[in-house]
Protein backbone atom coordinates (compact mmCIF):
# COMPACT_ATOMS: atom_id res chain seq x y z
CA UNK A 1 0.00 0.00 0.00
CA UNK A 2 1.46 3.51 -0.71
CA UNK A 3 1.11 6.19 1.33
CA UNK A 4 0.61 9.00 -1.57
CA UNK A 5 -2.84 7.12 -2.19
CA UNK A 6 -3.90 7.52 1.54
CA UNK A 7 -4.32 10.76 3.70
CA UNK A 8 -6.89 13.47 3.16
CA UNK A 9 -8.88 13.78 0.38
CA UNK A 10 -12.12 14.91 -1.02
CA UNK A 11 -15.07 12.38 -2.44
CA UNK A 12 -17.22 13.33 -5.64
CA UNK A 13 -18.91 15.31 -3.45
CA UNK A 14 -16.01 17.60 -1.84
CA UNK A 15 -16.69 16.46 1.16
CA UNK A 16 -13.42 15.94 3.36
CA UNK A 17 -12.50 12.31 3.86
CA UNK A 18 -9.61 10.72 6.11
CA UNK A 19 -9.03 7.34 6.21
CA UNK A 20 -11.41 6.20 4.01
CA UNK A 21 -13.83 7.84 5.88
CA UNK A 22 -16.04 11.07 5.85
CA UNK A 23 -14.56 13.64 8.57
CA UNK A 24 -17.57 14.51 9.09
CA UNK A 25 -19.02 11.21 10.25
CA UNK A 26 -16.31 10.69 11.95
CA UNK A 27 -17.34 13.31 14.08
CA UNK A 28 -20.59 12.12 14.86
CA UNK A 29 -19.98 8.41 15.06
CA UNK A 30 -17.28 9.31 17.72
CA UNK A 31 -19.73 11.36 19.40
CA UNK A 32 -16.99 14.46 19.66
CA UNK A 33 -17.21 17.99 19.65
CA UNK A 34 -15.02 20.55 18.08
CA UNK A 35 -12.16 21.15 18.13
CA UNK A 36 -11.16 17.36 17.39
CA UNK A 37 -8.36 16.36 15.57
CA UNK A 38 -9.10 13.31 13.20
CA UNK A 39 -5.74 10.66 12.24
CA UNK A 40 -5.39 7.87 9.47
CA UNK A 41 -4.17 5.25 11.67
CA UNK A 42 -3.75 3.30 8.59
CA UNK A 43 -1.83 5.72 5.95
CA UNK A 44 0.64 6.30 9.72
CA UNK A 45 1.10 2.80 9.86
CA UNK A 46 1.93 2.16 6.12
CA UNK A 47 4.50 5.13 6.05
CA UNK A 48 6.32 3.27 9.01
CA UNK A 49 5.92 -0.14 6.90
CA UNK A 50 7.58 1.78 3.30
CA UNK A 51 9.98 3.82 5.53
CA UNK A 52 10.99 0.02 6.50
CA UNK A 53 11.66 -1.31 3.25
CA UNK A 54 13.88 0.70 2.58
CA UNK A 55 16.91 -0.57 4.84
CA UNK A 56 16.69 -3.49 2.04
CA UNK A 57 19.17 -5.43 3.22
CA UNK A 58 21.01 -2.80 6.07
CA UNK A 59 20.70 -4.17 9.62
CA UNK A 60 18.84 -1.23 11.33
CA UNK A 61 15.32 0.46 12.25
CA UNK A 62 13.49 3.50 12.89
CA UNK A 63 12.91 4.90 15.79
CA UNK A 64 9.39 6.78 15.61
CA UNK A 65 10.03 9.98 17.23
CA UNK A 66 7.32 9.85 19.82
CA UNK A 67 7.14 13.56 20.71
CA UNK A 68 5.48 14.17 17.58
CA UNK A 69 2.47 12.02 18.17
CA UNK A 70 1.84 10.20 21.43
CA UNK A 71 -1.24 8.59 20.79
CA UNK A 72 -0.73 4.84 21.87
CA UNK A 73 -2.91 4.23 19.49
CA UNK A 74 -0.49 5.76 17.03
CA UNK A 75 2.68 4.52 18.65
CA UNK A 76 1.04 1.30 18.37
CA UNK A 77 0.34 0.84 14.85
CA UNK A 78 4.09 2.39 13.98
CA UNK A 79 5.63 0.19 16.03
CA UNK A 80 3.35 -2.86 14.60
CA UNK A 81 5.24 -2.53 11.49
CA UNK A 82 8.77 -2.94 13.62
CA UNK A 83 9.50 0.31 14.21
CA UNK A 84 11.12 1.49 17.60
CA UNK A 85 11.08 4.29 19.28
CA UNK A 86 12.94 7.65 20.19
CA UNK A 87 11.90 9.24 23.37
CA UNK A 88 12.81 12.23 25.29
CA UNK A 89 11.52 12.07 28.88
CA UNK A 90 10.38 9.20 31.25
CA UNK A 91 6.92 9.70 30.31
CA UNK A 92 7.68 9.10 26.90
CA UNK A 93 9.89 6.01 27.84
CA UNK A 94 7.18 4.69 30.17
CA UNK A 95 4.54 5.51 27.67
CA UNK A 96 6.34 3.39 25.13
CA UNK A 97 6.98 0.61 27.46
CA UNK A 98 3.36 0.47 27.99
CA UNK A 99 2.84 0.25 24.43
CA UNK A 100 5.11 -2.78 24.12
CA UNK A 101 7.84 -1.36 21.90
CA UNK A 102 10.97 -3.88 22.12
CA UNK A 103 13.53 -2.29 25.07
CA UNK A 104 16.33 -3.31 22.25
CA UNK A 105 14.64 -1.19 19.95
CA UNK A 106 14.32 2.08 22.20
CA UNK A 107 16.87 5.17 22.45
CA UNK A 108 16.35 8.08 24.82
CA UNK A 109 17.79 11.64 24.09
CA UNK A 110 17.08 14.88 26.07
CA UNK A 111 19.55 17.27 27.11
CA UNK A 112 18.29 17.54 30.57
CA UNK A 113 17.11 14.13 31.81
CA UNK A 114 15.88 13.77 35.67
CA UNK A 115 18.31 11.65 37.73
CA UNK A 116 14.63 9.28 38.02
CA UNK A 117 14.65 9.30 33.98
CA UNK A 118 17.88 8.45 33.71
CA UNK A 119 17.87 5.46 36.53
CA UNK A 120 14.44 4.66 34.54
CA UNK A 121 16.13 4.35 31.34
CA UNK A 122 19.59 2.30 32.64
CA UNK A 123 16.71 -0.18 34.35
CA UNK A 124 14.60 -0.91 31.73
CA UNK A 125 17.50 -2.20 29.25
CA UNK A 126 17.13 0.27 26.48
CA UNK A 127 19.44 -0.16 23.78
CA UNK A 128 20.89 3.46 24.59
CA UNK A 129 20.84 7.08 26.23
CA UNK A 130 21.58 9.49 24.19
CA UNK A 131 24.27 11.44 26.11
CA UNK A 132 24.21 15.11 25.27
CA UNK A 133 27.13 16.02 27.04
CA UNK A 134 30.60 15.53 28.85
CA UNK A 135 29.09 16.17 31.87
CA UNK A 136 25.64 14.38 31.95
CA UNK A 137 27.98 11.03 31.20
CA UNK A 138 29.48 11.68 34.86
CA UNK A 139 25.74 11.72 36.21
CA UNK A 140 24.85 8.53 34.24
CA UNK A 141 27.99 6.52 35.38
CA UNK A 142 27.07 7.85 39.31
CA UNK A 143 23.39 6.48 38.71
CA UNK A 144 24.21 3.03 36.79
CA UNK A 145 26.77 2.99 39.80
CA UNK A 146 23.78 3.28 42.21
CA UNK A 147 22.10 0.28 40.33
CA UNK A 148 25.20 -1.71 40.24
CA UNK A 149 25.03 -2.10 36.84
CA UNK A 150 26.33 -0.48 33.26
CA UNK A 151 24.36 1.80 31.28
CA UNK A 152 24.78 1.38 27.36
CA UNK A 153 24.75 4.83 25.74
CA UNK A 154 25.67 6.72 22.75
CA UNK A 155 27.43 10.26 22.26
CA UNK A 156 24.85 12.43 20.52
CA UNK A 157 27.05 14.40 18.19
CA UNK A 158 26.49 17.98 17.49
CA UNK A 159 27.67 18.25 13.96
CA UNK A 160 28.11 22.29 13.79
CA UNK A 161 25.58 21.90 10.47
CA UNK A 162 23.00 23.97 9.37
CA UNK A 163 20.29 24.29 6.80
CA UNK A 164 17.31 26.58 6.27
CA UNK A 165 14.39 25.97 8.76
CA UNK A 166 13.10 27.97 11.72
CA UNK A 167 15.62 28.61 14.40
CA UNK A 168 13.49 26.83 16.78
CA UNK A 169 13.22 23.74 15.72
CA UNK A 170 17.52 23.78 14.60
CA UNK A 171 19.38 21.71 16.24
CA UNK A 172 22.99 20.92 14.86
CA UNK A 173 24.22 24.00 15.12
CA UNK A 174 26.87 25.14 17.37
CA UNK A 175 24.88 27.51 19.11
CA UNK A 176 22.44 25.06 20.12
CA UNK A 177 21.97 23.35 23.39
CA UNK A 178 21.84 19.82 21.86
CA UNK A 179 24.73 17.22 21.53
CA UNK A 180 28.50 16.88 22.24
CA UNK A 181 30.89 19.41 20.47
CA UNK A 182 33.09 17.50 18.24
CA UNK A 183 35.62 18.80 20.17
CA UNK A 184 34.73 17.23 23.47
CA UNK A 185 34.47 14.00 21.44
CA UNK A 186 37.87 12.59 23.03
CA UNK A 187 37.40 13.83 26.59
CA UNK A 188 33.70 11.77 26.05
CA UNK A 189 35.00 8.82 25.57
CA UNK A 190 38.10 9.31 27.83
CA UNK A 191 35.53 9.55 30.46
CA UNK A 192 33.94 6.47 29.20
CA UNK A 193 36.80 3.98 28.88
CA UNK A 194 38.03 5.43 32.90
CA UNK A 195 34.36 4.39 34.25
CA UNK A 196 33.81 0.75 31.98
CA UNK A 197 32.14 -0.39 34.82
CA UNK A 198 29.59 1.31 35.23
CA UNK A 199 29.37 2.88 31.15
CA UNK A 200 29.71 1.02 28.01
CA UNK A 201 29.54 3.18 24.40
CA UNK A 202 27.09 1.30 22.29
CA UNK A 203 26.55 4.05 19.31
CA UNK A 204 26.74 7.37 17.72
CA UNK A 205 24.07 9.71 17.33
CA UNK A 206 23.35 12.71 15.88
CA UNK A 207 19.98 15.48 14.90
CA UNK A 208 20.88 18.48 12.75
CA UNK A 209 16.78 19.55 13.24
CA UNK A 210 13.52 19.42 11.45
CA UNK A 211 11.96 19.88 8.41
CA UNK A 212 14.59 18.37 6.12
CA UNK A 213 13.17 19.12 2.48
CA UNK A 214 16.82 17.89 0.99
CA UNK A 215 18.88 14.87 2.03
CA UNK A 216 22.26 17.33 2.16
CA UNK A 217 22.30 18.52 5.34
CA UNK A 218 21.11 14.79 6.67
CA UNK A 219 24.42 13.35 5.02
CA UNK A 220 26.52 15.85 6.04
CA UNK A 221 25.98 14.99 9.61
CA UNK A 222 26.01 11.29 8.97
CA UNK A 223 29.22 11.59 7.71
CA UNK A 224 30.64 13.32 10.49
CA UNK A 225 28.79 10.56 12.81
CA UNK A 226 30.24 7.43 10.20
CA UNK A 227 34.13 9.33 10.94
CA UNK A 228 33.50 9.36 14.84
CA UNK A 229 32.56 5.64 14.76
CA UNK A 230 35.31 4.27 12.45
CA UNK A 231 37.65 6.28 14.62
CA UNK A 232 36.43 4.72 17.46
CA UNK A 233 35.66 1.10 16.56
CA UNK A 234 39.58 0.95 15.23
CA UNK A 235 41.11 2.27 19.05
CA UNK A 236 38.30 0.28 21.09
CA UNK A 237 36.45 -2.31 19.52
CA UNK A 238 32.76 -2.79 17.65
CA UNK A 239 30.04 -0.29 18.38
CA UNK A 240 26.36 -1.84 17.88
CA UNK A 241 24.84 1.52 15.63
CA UNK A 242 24.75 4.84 13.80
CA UNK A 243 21.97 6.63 14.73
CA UNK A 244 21.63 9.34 11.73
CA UNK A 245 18.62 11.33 13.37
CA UNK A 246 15.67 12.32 11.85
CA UNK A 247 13.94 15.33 10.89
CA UNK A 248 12.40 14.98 7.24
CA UNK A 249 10.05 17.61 6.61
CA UNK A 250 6.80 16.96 4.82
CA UNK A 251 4.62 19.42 2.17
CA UNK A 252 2.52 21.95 3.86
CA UNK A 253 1.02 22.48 0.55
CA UNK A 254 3.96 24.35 -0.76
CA UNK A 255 6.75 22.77 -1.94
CA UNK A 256 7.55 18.81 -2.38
CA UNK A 257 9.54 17.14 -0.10
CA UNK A 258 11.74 13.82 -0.40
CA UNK A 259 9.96 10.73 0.90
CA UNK A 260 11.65 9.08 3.89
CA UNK A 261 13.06 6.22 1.80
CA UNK A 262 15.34 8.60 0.08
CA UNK A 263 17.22 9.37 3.15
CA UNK A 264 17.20 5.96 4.48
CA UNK A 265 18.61 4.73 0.81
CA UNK A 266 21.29 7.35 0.99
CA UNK A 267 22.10 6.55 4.95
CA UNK A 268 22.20 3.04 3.56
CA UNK A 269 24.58 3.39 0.61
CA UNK A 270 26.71 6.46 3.29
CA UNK A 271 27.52 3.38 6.27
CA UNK A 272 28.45 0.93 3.17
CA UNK A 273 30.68 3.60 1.73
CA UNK A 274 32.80 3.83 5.09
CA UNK A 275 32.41 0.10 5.41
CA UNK A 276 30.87 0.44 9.17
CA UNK A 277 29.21 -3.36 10.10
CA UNK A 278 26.47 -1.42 12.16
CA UNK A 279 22.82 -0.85 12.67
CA UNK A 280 21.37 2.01 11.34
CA UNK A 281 18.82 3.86 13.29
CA UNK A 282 16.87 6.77 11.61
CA UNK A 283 14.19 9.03 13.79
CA UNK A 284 11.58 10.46 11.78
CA UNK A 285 8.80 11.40 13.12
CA UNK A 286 6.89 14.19 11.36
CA UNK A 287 7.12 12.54 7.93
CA UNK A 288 5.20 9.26 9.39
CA UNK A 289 2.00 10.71 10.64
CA UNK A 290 2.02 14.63 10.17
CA UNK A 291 0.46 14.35 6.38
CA UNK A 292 -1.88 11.98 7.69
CA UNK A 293 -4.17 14.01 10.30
CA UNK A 294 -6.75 16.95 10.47
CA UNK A 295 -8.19 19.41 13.31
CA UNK A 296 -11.42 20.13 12.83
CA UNK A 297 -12.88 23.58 13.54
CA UNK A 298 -16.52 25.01 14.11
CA UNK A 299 -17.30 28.56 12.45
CA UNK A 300 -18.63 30.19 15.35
CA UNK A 301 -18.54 33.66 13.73
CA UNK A 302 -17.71 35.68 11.32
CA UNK A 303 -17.20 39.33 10.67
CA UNK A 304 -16.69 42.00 8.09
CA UNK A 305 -14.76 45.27 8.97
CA UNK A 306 -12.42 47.61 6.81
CA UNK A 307 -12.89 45.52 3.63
CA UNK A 308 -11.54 42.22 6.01
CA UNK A 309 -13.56 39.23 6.41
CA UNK A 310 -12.73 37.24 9.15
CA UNK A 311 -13.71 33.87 9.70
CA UNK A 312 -13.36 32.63 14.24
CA UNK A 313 -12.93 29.51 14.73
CA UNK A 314 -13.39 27.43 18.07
CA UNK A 315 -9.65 26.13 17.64
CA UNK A 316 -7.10 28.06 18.71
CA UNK A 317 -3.73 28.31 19.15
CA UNK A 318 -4.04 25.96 22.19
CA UNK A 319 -4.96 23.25 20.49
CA UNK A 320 -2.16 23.80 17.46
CA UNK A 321 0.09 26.11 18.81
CA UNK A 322 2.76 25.79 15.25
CA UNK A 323 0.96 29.16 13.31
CA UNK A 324 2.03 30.99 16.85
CA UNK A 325 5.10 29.77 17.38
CA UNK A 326 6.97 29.02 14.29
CA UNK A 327 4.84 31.05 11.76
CA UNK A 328 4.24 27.89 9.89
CA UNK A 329 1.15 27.67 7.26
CA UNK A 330 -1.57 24.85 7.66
CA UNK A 331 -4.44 24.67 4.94
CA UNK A 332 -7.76 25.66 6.02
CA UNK A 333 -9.99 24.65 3.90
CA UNK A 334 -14.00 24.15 4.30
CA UNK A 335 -15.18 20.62 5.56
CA UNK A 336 -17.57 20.01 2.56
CA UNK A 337 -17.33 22.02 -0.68
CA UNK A 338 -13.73 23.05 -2.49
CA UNK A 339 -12.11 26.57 -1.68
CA UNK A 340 -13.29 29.22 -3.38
CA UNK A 341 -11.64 32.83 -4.49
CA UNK A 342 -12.55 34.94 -1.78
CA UNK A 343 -10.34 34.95 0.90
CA UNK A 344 -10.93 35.40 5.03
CA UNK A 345 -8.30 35.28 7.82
CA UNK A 346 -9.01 32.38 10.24
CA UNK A 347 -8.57 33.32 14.03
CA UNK A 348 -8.61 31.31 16.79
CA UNK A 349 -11.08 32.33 20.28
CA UNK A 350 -7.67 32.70 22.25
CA UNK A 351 -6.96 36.35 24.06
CA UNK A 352 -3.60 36.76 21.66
CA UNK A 353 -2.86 38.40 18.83
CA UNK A 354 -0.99 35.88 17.53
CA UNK A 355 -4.02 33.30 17.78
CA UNK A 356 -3.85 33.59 13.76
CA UNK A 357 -4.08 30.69 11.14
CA UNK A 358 -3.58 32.93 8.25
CA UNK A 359 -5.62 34.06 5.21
CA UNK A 360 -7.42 31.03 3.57
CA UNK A 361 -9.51 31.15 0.84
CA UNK A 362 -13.08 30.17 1.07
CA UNK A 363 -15.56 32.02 -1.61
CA UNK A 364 -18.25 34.41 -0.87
CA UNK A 365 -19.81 32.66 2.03
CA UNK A 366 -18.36 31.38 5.08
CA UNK A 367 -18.54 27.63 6.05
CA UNK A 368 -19.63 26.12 8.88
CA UNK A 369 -16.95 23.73 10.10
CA UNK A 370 -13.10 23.54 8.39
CA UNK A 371 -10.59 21.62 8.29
CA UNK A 372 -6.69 22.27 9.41
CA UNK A 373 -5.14 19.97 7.48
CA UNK A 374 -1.51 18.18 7.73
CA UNK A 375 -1.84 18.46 11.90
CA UNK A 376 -0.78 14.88 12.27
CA UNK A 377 2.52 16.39 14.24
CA UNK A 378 2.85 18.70 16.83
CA UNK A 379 -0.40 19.17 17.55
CA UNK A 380 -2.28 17.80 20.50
CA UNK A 381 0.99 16.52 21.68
CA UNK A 382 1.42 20.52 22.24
CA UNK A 383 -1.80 21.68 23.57
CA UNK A 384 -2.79 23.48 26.44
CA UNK A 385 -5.48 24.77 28.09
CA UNK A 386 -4.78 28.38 28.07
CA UNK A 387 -7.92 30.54 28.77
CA UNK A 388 -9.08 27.82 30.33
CA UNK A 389 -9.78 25.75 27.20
CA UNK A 390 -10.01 21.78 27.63
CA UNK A 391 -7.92 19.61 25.57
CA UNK A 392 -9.45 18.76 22.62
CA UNK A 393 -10.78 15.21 21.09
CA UNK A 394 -9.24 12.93 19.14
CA UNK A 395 -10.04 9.89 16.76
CA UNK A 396 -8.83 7.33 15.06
CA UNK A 397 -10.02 5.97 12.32
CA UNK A 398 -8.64 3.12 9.86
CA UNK A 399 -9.86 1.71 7.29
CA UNK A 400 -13.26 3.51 7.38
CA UNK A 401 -14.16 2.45 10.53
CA UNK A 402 -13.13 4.32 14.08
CA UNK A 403 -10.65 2.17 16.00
CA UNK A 404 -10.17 4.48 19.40
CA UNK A 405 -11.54 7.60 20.67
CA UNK A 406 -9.93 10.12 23.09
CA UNK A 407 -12.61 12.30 24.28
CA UNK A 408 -11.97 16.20 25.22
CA UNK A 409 -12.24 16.80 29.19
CA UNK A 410 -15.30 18.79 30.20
CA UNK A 411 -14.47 22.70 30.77
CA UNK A 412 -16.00 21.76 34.24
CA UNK A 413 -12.72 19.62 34.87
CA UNK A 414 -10.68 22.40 34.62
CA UNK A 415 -12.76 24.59 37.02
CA UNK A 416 -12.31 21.77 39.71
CA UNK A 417 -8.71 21.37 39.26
CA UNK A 418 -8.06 25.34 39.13
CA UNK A 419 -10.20 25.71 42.31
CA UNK A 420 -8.12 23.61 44.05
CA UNK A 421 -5.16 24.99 43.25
């Protein structure tokens, strides 16, 4: 199955569909209210299943990036189709626990891990922490000294590369708080080989950010990651993987970006080139399940002033917080019935300025519900409930048929938990 032929679409009627299944009755079946976001737990899956096939015959596997969609249900049907997982707090490690992703196949990053997430990690046999600096290897050896046992990590490089995205969201750079300076690299693993007992260097790791929309900058990390291993391997002995990142952006609706199996092909073809017998562990997380969801929005109002039509929305920037934050540009588009010419400025109900989704086109009259499209990522996974907004729903639907619900707490919930604060 191939992902381009799943996702969001419209039916000979224009009406919205997601996972084979009208948004719109997706809404009702699940007996939600706005704002919900709606995922194709299928298309998710089947991204994680192509993204697969392309290690061919490399040892290796990804590691879904669970920060961009916790969802067990999601994490679930990733993992189903042997993914791992990358996770970057205890919750996140417990979380995927729960879900039964294979210890072997988990990795924890973070730069500032709890002394409780890092004992957490060291017990429950990951394959590796992702150390993110000199000194945070000192507090791992005194905690897997505590346990009377070794902790397995990896030195999370920080390559000094950088491409074009949003400065929050890059992380290679050398400004940035992520990852080992290349040249701390030898007082790293100094530290490592005095303190064997208690630390053991299992892999190399590196992230140079998100939103990838060309392999170059992916590959010129790598390669700084493949010269760090051979270097190492050849003065101590076999490491078990490469861990190239993630990061691949997906289309907003603008320009094209490469599918996942490009990068893993050219990761592939990189660790052959410098002849490293290792696993190769990618982290994408976006590019599985960010095409592949949809908030849904009620038109609660609209209004005409200064030759400006506005169209509010009940979602705000609470519930996708990415428009605020990183400027970035969702499509908001009607639920039933194609865009038309005229174009409105969809605002969220949130006391900010900045509670803005941009101008959208929608014809002469205003809809009633619309659609956010591509909000598969880093979007309830970053919601609040500022103003006093609760959460909102989510469902899950495969196949044309709803496989899990989340429902949105009442806003009495947060009254009770606010009065007793």
């Amino acid at each position: 199955m191939e992902t381009k032929n799943l996702g969001f679409r419209r039916n000979a009627q224009e009406e919205a569909i997601l996972g084979e299944m009208r948004v719109k009755d997706a809404l009702s079946q699940a007996n939600v209210t706005t704002p919900a976001y709606i995922y194709d737990v299928g298309a998710m899956a089947a991204s994680a299943t192509e993204a697969a096939r392309a290690f061919g015959t490399q040892r290796g596997f990804i590691a879904y990036a669970v920060k961009a969609n916790s969802a067990a249900t999601v994490i679930r049907a990733i993992t189903s189709a042997g993914a791992g997982a990358d996770v970057v707090s205890g919750g996140e490690l417990a979380l995927a626990l729960t879900c039964q992703v294979p210890k072997e196949r988990i990795v924890m990053s973070g730069v500032a891990k709890s002394d409780r997430e890092i004992e957490l990690a060291i017990s429950s046999g990951i394959l590796a922490l992702q150390v993110e600096s000199v000194e945070e290897l000192s507090r791992v050896s005194a905690r897997a000294q505590a346990l009377g046992t070794q902790a397995h990590v990896s030195l999370r490089l920080n390559p000094n590369v950088r491409f074009e995205t949003h400065s929050h969201i890059a992380t290679g750079h050398d400004a940035a708080k992520f990852g080992i300076a290349l040249c701390d690299v030898p007082a790293a693993f100094e530290l490592i080989d005095r303190h064997s007992l208690t630390l053991q260097a299992v892999g190399i790791s590196t992230h140079v950010g998100s939103m990838l929309t060309s392999p170059a900058p992916y590959l010129e990390a790598a390669r700084i990651v493949c010269d760090v291993a051979k270097a190492r391997q050849a003065a101590a002995g076999p490491l078990s993987f490469c861990d190239f990142g993630g990061g691949f952006g997906i289309s907003y609706g603008e320009a094209s970006c490469p599918p996942i199996s490009d990068y893993i092909r050219a990761a592939c073809a990189l660790l052959k080139e410098y002849g490293l017998d290792v696993q190769l562990i990618a982290e994408p997380g976006r590019s599985l399940v960010g095409s592949f969801g949809v908030l849904v929005a009620q038109v609660l109002s609209e209004k005409h002033a200064s030759g400006r039509r506005w169209l509010m929305i009940d979602a705000g920037m609470n519930d996708l917080i990415r428009p605020a934050l990183y400027g970035a540009r969702h499509r908001v588009e009607p639920l039933s019935g194609l865009p038309g010419l005229v174009e409105w400025k969809v605002v969220g109900p949130v006391c900010e300025s900045s509670d803005d989704f941009g101008v959208h086109p929608f014809g002469e009259g205003a809809p009633s519900h619309v659609v956010v499209r591509d909000a598969g990522a880093y979007g309830f996974v970053m919601a609040s409930q500022y103003n006093g907004r609760a959460l909102p729903a989510e469902v899950f639907v495969k196949d044309g048929q709803i496989i899990a619900v989340s429902q949105a707490e009442s806003p009495e919930a947060w009254v009770r938990r606010r009065a007793q604060a």
